[in-house]
N, C-alpha and C. Protein backbone atom coordinates (compact mmCIF):
# COMPACT_ATOMS: atom_id res chain seq x y z
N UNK A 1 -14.44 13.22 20.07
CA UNK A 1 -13.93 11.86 19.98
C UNK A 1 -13.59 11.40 21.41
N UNK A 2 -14.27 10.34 21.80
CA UNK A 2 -13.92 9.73 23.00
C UNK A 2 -12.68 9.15 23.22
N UNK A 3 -12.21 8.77 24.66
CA UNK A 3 -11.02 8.13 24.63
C UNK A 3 -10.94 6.63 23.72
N UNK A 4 -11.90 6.15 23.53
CA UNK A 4 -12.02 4.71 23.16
C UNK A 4 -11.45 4.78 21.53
N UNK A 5 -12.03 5.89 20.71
CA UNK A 5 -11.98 6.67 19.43
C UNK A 5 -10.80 6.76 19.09
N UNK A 6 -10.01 7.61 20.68
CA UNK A 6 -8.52 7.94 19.98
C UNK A 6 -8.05 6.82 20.20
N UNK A 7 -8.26 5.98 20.88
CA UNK A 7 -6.93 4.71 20.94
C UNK A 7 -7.20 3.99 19.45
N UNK A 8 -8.81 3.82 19.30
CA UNK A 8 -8.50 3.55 17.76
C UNK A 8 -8.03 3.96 17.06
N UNK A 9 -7.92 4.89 16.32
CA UNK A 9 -7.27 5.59 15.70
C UNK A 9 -6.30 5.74 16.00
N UNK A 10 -5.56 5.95 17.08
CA UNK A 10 -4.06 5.85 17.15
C UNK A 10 -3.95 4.36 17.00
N UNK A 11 -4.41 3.50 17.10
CA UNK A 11 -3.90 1.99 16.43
C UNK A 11 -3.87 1.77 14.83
N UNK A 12 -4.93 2.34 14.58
CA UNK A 12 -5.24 2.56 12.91
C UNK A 12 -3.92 2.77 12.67
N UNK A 13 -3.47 4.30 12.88
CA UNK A 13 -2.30 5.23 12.32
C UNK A 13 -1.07 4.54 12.29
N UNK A 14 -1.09 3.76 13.93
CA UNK A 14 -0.03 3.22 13.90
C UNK A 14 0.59 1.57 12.53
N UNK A 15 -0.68 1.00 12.49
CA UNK A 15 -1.10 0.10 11.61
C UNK A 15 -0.62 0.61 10.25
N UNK A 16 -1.01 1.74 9.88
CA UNK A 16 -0.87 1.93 8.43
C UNK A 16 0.80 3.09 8.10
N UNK A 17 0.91 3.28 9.19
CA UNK A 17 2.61 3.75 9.01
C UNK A 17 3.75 2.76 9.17
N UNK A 18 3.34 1.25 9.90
CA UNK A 18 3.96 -0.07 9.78
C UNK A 18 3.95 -0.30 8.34
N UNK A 19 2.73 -0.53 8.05
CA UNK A 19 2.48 -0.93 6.51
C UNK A 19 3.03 -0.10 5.62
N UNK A 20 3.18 1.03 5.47
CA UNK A 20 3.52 2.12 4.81
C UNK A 20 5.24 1.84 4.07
N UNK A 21 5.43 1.87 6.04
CA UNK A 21 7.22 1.71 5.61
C UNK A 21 7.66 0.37 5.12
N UNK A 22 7.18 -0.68 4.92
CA UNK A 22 7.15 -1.93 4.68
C UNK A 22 6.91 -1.53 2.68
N UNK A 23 5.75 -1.34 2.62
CA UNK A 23 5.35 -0.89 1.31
C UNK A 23 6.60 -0.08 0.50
N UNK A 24 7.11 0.62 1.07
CA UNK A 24 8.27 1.53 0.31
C UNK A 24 9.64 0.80 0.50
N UNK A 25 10.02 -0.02 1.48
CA UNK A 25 11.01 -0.34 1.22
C UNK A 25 11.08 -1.72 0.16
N UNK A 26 9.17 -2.39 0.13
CA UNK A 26 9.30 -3.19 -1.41
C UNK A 26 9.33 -2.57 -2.45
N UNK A 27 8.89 -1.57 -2.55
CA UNK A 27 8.91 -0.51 -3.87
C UNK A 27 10.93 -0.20 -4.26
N UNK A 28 11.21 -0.07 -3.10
CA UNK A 28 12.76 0.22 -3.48
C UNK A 28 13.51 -1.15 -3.12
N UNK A 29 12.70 -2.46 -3.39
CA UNK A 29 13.67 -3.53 -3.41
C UNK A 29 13.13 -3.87 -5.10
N UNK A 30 11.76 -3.48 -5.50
CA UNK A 30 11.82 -3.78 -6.45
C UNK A 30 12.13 -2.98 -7.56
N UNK A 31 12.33 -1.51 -7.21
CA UNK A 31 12.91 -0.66 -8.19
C UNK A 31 14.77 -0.50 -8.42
N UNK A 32 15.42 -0.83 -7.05
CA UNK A 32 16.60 -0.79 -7.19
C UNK A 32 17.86 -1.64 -7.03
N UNK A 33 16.90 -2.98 -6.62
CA UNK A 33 17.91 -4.07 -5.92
C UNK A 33 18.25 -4.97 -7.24
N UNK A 34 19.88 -4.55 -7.01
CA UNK A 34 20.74 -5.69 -7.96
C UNK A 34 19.99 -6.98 -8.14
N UNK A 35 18.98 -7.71 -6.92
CA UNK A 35 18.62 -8.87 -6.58
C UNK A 35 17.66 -9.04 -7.32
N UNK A 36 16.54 -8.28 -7.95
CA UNK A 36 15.27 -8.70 -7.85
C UNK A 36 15.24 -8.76 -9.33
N UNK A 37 16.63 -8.49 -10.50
CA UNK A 37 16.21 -9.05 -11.08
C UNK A 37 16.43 -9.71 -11.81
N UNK A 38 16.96 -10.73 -10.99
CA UNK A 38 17.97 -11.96 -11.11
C UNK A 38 16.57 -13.36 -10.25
N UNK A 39 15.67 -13.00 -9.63
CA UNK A 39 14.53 -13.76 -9.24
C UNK A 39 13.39 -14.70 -10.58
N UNK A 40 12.96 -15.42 -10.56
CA UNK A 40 12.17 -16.25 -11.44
C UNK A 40 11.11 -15.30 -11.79
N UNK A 41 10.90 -15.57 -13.04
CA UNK A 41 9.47 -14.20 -12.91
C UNK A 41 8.45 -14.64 -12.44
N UNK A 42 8.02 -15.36 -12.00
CA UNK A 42 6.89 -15.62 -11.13
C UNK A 42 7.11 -15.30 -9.43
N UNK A 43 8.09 -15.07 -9.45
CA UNK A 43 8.59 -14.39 -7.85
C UNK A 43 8.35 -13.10 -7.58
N UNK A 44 8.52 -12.27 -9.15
CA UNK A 44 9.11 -11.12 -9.30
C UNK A 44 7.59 -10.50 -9.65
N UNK A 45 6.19 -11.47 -9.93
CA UNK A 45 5.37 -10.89 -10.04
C UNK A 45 4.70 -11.24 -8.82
N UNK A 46 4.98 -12.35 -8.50
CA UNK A 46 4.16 -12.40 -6.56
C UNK A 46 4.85 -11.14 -6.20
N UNK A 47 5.68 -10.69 -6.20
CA UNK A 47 6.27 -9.68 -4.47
C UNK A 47 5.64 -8.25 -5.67
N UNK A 48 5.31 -8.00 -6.98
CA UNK A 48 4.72 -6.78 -7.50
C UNK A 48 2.89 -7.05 -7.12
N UNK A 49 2.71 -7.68 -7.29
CA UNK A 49 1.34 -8.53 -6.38
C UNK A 49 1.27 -7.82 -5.51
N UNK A 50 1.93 -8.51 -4.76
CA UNK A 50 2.48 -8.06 -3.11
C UNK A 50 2.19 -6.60 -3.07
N UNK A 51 2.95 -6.19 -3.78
CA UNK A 51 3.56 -4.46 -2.93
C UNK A 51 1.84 -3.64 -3.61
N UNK A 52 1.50 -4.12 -4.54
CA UNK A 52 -0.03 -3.85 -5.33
C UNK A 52 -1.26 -4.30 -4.08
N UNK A 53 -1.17 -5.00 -3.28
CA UNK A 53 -2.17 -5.03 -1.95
C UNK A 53 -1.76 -4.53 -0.89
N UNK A 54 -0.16 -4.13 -0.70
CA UNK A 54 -0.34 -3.47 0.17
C UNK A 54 -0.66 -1.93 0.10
N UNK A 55 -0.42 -1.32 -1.14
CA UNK A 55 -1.12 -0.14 -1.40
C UNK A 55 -2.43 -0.06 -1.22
N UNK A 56 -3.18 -0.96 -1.79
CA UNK A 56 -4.33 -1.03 -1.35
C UNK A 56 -5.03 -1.09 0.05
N UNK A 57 -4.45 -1.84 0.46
CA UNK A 57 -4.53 -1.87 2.24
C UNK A 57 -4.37 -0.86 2.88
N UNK A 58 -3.49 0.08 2.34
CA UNK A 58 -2.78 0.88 2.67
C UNK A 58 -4.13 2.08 2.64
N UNK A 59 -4.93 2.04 1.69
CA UNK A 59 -5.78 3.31 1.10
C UNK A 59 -7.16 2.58 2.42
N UNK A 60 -7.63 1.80 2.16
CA UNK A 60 -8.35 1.11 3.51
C UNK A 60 -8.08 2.21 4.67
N UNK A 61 -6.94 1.51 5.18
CA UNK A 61 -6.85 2.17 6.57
C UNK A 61 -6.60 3.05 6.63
N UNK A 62 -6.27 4.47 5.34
CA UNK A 62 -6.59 5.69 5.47
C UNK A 62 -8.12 6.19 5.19
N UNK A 63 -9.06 5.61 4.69
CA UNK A 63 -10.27 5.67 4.56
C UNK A 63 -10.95 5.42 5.90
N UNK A 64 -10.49 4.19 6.77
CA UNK A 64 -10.85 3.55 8.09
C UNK A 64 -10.48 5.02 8.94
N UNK A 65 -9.14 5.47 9.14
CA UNK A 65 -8.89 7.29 9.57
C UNK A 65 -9.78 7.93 9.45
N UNK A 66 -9.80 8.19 7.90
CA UNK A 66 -10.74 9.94 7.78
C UNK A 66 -12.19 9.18 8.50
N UNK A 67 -12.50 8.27 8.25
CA UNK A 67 -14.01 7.60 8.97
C UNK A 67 -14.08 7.95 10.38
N UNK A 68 -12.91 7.93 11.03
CA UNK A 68 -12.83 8.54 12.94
C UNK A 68 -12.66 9.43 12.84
N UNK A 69 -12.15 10.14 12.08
CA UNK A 69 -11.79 11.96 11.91
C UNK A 69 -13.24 12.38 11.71
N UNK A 70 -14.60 11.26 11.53
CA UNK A 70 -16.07 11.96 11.10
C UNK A 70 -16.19 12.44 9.50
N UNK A 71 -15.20 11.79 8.59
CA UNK A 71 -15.52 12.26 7.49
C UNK A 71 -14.26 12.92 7.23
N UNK A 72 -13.63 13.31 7.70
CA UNK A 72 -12.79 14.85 7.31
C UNK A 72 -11.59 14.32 6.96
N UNK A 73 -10.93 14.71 6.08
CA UNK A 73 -9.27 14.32 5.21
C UNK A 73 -8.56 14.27 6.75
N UNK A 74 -7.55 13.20 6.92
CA UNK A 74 -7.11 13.51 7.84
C UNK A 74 -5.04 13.26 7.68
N UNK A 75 -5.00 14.47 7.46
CA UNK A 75 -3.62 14.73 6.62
C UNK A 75 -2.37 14.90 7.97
N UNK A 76 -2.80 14.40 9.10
CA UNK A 76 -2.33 14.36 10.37
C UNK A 76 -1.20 13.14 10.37
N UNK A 77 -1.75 12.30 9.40
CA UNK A 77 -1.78 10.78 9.57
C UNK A 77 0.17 10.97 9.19
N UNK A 78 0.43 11.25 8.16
CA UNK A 78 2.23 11.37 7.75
C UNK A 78 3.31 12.32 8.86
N UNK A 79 2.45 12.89 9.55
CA UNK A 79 2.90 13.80 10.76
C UNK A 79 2.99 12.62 11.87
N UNK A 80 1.50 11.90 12.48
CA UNK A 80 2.15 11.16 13.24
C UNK A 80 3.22 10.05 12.98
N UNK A 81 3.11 9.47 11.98
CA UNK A 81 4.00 8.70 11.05
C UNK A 81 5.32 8.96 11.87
N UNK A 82 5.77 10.02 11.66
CA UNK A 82 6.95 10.75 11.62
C UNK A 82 7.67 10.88 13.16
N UNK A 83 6.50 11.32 13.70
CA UNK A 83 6.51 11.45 15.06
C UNK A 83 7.22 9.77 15.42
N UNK A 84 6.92 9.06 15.26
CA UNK A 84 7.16 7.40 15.07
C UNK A 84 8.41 7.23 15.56
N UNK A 85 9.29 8.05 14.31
CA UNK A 85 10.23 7.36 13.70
C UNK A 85 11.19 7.70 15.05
């Protein structure tokens, strides 16, 4: 992998561990917040919408990964995550 490769991919990673933590803290606004469910239900199904594309997005840019990894699972990705934080 060239240098050009890893900066992608380290942008990828970085991209989808933004998204990631974004994704879980809607998952725990919509699983635990006094707030959400006291919202209109048409609010309450936009932001389940919502958190339903960013999973998806989410599987993308781990597919977009293993694609620079050449194919190969690349289970690195929650390690650098971490490294992040």
């Amino acid at each position: 992998m060239d240098s050009a490769e890893k900066l992608r991919r380290a942008r990828v990673i970085d991209e989808k561990c933004r998204l990631d933590g974004k994704t879980q803290a809607l998952n725990a606004f919509i699983k635990h917040s006094t707030v959400f469910p006291t919202l209109c239900v048409e609010e309450r199904r936009r932001m389940i919408r919502q958190w339903g594309h960013m999973k998806d997005y989410s599987q993308v840019l781990a597919e977009r990964i293993e694609a620079l990894e050449g194919g190969q699972e690349a289970p690195a990705v929650e390690e650098d995550c971490k490294k992040d934080l």
